[in-house]
Protein backbone atom coordinates (compact mmCIF):
# COMPACT_ATOMS: atom_id res chain seq x y z
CA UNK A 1 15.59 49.94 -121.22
CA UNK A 2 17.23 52.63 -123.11
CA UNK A 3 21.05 53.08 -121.70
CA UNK A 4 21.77 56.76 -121.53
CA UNK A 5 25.29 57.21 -120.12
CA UNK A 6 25.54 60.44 -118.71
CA UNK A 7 26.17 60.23 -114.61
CA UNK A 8 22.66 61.53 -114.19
CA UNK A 9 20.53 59.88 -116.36
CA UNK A 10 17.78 58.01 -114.41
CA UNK A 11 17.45 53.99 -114.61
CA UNK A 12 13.82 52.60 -113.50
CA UNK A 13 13.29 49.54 -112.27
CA UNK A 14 10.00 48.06 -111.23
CA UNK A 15 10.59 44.82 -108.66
CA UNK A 16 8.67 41.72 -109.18
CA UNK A 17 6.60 43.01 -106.43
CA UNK A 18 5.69 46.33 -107.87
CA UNK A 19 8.24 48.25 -105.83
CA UNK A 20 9.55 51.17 -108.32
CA UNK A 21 12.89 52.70 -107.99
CA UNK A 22 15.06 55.15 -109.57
CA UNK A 23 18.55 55.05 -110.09
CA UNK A 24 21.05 57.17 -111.82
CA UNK A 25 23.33 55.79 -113.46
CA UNK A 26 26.76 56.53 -111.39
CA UNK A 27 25.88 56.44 -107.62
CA UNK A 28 28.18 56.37 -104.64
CA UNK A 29 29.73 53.46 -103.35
CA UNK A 30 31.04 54.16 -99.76
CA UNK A 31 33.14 51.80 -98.54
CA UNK A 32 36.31 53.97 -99.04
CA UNK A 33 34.86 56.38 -96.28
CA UNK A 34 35.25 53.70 -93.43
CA UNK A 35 38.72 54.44 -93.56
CA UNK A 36 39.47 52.05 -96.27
CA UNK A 37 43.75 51.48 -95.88
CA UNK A 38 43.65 55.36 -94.32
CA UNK A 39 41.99 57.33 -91.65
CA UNK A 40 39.21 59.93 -92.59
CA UNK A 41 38.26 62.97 -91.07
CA UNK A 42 34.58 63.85 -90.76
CA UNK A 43 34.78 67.16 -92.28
CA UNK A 44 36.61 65.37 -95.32
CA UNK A 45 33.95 62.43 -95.64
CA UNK A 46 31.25 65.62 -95.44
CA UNK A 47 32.54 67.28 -98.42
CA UNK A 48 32.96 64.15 -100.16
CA UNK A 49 29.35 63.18 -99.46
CA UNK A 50 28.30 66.99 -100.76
CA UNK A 51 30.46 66.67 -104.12
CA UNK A 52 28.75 63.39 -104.42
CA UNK A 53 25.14 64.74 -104.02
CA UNK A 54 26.37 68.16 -106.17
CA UNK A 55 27.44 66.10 -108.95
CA UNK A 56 24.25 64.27 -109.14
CA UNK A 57 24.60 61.15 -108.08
CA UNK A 58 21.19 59.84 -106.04
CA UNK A 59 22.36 56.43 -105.34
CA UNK A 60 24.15 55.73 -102.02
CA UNK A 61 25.50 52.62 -101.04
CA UNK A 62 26.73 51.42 -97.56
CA UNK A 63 26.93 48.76 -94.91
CA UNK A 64 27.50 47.90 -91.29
CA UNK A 65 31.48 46.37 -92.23
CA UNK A 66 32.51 49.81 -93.71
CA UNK A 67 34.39 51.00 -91.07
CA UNK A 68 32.53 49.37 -88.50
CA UNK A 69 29.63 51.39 -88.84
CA UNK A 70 31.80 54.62 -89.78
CA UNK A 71 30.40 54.23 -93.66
CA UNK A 72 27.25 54.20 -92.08
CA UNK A 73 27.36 57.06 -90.00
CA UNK A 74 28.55 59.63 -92.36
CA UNK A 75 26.10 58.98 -95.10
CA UNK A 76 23.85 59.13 -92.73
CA UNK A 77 24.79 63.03 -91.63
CA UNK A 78 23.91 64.15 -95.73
CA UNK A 79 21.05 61.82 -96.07
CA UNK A 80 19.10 63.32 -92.93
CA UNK A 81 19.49 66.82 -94.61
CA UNK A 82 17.72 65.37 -97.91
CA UNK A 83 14.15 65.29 -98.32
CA UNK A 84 13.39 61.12 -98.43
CA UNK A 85 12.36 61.33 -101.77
CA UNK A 86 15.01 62.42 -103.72
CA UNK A 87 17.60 59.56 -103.00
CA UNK A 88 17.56 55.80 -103.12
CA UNK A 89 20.06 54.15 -100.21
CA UNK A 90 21.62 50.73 -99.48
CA UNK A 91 22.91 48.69 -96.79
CA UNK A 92 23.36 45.46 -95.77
CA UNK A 93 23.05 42.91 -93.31
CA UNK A 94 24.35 39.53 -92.22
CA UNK A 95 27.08 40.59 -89.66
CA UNK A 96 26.40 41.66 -86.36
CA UNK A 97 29.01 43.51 -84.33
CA UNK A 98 30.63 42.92 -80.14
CA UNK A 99 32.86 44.62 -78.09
CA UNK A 100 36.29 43.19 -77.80
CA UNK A 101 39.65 43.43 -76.87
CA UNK A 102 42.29 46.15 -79.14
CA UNK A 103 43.99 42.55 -80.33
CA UNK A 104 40.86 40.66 -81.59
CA UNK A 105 39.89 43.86 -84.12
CA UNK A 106 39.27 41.87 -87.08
CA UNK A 107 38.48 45.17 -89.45
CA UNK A 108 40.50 43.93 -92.32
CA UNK A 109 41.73 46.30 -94.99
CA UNK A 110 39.61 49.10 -92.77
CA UNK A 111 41.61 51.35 -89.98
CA UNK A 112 41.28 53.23 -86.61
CA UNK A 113 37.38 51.49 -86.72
CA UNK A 114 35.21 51.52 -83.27
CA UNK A 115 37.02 48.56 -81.22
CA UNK A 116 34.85 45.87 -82.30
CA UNK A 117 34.57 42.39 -83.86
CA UNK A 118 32.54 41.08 -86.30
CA UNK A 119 30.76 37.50 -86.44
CA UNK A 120 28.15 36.33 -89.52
CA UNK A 121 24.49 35.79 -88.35
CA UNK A 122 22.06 35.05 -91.07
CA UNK A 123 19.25 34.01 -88.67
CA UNK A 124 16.01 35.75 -88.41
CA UNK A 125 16.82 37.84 -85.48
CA UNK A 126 20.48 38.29 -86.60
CA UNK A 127 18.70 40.53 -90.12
CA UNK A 128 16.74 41.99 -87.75
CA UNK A 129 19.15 43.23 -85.69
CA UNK A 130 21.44 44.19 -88.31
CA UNK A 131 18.72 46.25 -89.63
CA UNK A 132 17.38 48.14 -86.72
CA UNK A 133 21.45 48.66 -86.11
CA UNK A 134 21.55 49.74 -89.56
CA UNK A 135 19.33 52.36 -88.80
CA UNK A 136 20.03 53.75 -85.67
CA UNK A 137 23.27 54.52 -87.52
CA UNK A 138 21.90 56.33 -91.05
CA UNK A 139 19.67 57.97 -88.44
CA UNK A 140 16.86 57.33 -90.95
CA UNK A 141 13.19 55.60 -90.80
CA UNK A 142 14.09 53.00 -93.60
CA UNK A 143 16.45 52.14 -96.53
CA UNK A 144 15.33 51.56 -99.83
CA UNK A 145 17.65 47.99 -100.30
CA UNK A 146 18.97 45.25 -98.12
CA UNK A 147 22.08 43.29 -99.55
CA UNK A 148 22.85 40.26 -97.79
CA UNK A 149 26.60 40.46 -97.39
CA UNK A 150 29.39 38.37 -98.76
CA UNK A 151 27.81 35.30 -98.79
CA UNK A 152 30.28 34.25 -101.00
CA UNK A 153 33.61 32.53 -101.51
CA UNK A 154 35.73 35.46 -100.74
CA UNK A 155 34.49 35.59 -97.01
CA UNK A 156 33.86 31.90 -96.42
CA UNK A 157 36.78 30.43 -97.57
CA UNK A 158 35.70 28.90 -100.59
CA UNK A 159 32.70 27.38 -102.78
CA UNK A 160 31.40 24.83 -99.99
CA UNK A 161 31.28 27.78 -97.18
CA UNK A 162 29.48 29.96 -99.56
CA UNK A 163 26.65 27.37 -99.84
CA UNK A 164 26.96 27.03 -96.46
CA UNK A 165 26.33 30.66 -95.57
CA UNK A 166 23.41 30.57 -98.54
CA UNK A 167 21.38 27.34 -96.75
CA UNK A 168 21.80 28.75 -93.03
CA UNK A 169 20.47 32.29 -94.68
CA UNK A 170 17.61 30.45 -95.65
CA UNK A 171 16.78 27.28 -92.96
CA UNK A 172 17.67 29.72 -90.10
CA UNK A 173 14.94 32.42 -91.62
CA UNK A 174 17.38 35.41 -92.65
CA UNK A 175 15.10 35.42 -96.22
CA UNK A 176 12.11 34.88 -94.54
CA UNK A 177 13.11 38.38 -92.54
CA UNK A 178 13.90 40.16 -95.40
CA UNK A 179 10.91 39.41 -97.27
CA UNK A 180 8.64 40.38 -94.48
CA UNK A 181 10.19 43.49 -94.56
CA UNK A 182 10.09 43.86 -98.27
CA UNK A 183 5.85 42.82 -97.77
CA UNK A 184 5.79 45.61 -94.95
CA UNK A 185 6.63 47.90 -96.83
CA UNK A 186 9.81 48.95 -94.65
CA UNK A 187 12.33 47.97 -97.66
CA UNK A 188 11.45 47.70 -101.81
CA UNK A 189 14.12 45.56 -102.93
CA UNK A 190 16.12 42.73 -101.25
CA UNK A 191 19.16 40.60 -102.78
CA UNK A 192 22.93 40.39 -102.35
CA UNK A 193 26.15 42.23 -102.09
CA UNK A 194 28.92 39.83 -102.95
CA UNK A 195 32.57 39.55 -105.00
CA UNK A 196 31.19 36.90 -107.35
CA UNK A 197 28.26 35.58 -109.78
CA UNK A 198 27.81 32.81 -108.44
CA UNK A 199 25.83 33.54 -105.28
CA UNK A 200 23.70 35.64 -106.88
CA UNK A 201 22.33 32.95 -109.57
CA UNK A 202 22.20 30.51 -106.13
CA UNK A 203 19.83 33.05 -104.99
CA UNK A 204 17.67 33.01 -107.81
CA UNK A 205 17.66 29.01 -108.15
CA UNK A 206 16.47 29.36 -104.28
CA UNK A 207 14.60 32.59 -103.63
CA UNK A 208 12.68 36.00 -104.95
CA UNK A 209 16.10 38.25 -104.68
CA UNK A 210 15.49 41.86 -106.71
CA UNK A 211 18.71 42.94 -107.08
CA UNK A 212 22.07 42.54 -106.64
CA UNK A 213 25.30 43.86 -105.65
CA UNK A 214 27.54 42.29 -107.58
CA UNK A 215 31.67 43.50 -107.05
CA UNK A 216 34.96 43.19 -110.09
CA UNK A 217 33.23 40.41 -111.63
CA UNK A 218 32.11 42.43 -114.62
CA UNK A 219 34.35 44.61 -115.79
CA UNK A 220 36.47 45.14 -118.79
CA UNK A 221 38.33 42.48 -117.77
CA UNK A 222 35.94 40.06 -116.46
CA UNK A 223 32.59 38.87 -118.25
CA UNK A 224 31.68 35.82 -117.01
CA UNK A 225 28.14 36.52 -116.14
CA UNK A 226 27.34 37.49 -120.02
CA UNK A 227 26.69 33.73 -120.12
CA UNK A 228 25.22 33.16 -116.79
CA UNK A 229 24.18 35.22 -114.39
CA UNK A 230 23.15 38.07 -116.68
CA UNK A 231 20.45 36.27 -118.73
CA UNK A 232 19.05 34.69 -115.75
CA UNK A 233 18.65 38.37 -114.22
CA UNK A 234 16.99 39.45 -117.22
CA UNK A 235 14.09 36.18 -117.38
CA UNK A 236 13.34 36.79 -113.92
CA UNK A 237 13.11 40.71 -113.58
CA UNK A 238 16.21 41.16 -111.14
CA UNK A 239 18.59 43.73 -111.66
CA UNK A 240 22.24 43.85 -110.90
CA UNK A 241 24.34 47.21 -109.32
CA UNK A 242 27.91 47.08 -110.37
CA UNK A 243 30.63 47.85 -108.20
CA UNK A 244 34.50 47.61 -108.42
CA UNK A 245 34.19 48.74 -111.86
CA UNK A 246 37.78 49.22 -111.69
CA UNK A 247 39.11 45.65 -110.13
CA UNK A 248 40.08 47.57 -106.99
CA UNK A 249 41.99 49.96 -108.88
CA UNK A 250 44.29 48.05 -112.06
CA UNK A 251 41.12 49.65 -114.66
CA UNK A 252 42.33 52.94 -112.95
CA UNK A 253 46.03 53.42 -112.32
CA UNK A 254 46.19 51.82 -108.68
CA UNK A 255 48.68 48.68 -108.79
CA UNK A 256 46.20 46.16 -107.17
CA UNK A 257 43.88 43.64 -108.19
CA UNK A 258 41.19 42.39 -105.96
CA UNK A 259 42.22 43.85 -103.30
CA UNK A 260 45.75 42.75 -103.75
CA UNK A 261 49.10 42.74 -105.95
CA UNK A 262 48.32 42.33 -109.82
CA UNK A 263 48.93 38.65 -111.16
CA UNK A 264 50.99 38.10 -113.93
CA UNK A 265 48.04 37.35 -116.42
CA UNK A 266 45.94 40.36 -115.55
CA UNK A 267 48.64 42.40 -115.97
CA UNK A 268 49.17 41.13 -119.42
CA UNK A 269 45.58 42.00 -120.77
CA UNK A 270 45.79 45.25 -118.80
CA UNK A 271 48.77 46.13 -121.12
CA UNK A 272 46.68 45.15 -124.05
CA UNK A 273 43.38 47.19 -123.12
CA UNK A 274 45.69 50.20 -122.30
CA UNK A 275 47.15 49.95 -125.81
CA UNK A 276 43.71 49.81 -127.85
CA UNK A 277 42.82 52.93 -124.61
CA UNK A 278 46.41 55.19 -125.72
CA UNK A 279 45.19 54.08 -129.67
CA UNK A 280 41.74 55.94 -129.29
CA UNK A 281 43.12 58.86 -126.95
CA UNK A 282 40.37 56.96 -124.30
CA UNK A 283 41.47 56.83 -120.75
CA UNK A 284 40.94 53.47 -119.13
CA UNK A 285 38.88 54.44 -116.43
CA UNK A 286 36.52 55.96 -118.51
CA UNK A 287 36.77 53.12 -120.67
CA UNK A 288 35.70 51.07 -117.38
CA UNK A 289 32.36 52.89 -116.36
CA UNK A 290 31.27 53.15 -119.52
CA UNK A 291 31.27 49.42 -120.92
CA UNK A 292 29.67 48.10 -117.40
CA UNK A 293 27.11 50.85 -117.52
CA UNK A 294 26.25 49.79 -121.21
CA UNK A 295 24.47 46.49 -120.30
CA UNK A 296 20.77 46.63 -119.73
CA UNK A 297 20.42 44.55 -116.55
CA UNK A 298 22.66 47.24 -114.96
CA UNK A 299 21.14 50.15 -113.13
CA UNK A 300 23.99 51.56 -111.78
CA UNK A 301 27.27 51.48 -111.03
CA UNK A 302 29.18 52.65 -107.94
CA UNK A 303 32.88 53.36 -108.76
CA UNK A 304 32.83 55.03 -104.78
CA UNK A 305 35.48 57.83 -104.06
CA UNK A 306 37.53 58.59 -101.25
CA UNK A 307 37.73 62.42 -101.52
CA UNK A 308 35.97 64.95 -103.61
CA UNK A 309 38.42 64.85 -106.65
CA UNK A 310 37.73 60.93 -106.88
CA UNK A 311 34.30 61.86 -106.80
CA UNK A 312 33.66 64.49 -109.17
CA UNK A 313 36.20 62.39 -112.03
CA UNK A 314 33.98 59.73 -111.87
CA UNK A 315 31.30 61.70 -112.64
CA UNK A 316 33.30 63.68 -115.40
CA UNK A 317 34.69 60.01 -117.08
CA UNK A 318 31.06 58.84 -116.84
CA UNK A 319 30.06 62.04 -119.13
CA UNK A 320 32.97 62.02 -121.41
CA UNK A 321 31.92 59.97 -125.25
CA UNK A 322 33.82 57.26 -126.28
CA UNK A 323 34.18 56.51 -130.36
CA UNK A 324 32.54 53.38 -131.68
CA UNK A 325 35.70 52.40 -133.10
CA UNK A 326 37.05 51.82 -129.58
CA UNK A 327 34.84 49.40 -128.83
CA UNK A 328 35.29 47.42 -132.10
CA UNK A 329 38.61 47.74 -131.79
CA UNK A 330 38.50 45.85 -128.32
CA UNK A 331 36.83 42.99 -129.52
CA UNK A 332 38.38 42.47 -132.89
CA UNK A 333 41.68 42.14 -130.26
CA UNK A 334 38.98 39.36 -128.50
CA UNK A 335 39.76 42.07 -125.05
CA UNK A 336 36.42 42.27 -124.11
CA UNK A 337 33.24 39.51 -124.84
CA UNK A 338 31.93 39.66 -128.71
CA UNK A 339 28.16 39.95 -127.31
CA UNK A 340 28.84 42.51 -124.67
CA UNK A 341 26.60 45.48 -125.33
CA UNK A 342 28.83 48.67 -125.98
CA UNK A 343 27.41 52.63 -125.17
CA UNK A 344 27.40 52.87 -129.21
């Protein structure tokens, strides 16, 4: 695969089953438009959507949790004005959604959401559900990707609950509903959205995943699955979406880390990539899109954007060069991996 980074340049992947798709290289990652830490306003999320589709991007990403279904429901307004063809969309399943009192909200970092609760189901009829849910939403006749959500660590408090969630996705017949409707026809590609590696190389010890979503856990600070997950992608034809390209922000000028306040360590090599960045007149964002886009299990990456200046900059950093001195520069410091591919 030849890595072309411009925002637009087209990434094709054909699944294990013959499914083809077509990415570009920066899509949309919506989670910030289900009122991510601040409320939204349709007409906002529309224009966001439009600067999105304007730019170029063909990629959009979603799920059920953003918002509640509010993620899900704006896409959905640009994507039924779109012929079917010209985009590629995403959106997950594994939680299913009840009506509930104003106290027992449990909407996390997201705000002002439809007064609901969420609980994980990863049975059969629970992906079904999700999906059909999923849909009535986008107000579309299928998605091109199911991600199994946060079957990981982060959302089952720890290691053991992430196995956990994996076997019950699996004896209770969640896979077994996604690959029917991956042999239907109704979906091309099935895998996992998650905040860490290791789920997704569980998946491909245990299953036929084709992709996955895979959250901060390659990024210029973070390159663990260079020596695991990554080669195992490659042997067995999966491919890997990158999001959080910026750690929840610290890549790009926001003070948090994963979602929360910056530890002392990350802070530390932060300081030491921004050095090498001010050195080579690079900004760090840019810096960030560029080196995850560079690998060639990675067909795109979705930085997301909560307005239409977020947006259109990561489109702009995306198509901005970057010298090959900056790059050898970061890992003569030992800043980023000494096999990670680089744009140059």
């Amino acid at each position: 695969m030849t890595m072309q980074l411009s925002s637009t340049a087209r990434r094709k992947f054909v699944t294990r089953d013959g499914n083809r798709l077509s990415f570009t290289t920066l899509g949309f990652g919506s989670a910030p438009l289900g009122n991510y830490t601040k409320v939204l306003s349709e007409e906002d999320c529309d224009r966001t959507l439009e600067a999105a589709w304007d730019s170029g991007m063909r990629y959009f990403d979603t799920a059920p949790f953003y918002g509640f279904g509010l993620s899900e429901m704006r896409v959905g307004r640009l994507l039924k004005k779109l012929k079917r063809k010209d985009y590629v969309v995403s959106t997950k399943v594994g939680r299913l959604f009840e009506p509930c009192a104003k106290e027992e909200v449990n909407s996390l970092f997201f705000i002002d959401t439809p007064q609901l609760r969420f609980y994980y189901d990863y049975s059969y009829d629970g992906i079904m559900r999700s999906y059909e849910e999923s849909l009535g939403r986008l107000g579309i006749d299928n998605v091109d990707i199911l991600y199994v959500h946060d079957v990981d660590a982060y959302a089952h408090g720890g290691r053991e609950g992430s196995e956990r969630a994996i076997r019950q996705l699996l004896d209770l017949g969640g896979w077994r509903a996604l690959t029917e409707l991956r042999a239907n026809g109704d979906v091309k590609a099935i895998g996992t959205g998650v905040n860490e590696w290791q789920p997704c190389a569980r998946l491909l010890e245990l299953a036929d995943p084709d992709l996955f979503l895979l959250a901060g856990r390659y990024t210029l600070l973070e390159q663990d699955p260079l020596e695991t997950l990554f080669p195992q992608c490659m042997e067995k034809n999966a491919r890997v979406v990158i999001g959080g390209p910026y750690n929840s922000g610290v890549l790009a000028g926001t003070p948090t880390y994963n979602y929360a306040e910056i530890p002392p360590d990350i802070a530390e090599r932060v300081a030491a990539i921004a050095a090498v960045c001010a050195a080579h007149e690079v900004p760090m964002a840019r810096a960030a899109l560029h080196f995850v886009a560079a690998h060639p299990v990675v067909v795109s990456v979705i930085p997301g954007g909560q307005n239409v200046d977020q947006t259109l900059q990561n489109a702009r950093l995306l198509n901005e060069k970057i010298p090959a001195a900056f790059w050898a520069d970061l890992k003569a410091k030992r800043l980023i991996h000494p096999d990670a591919p680089t744009p140059n």
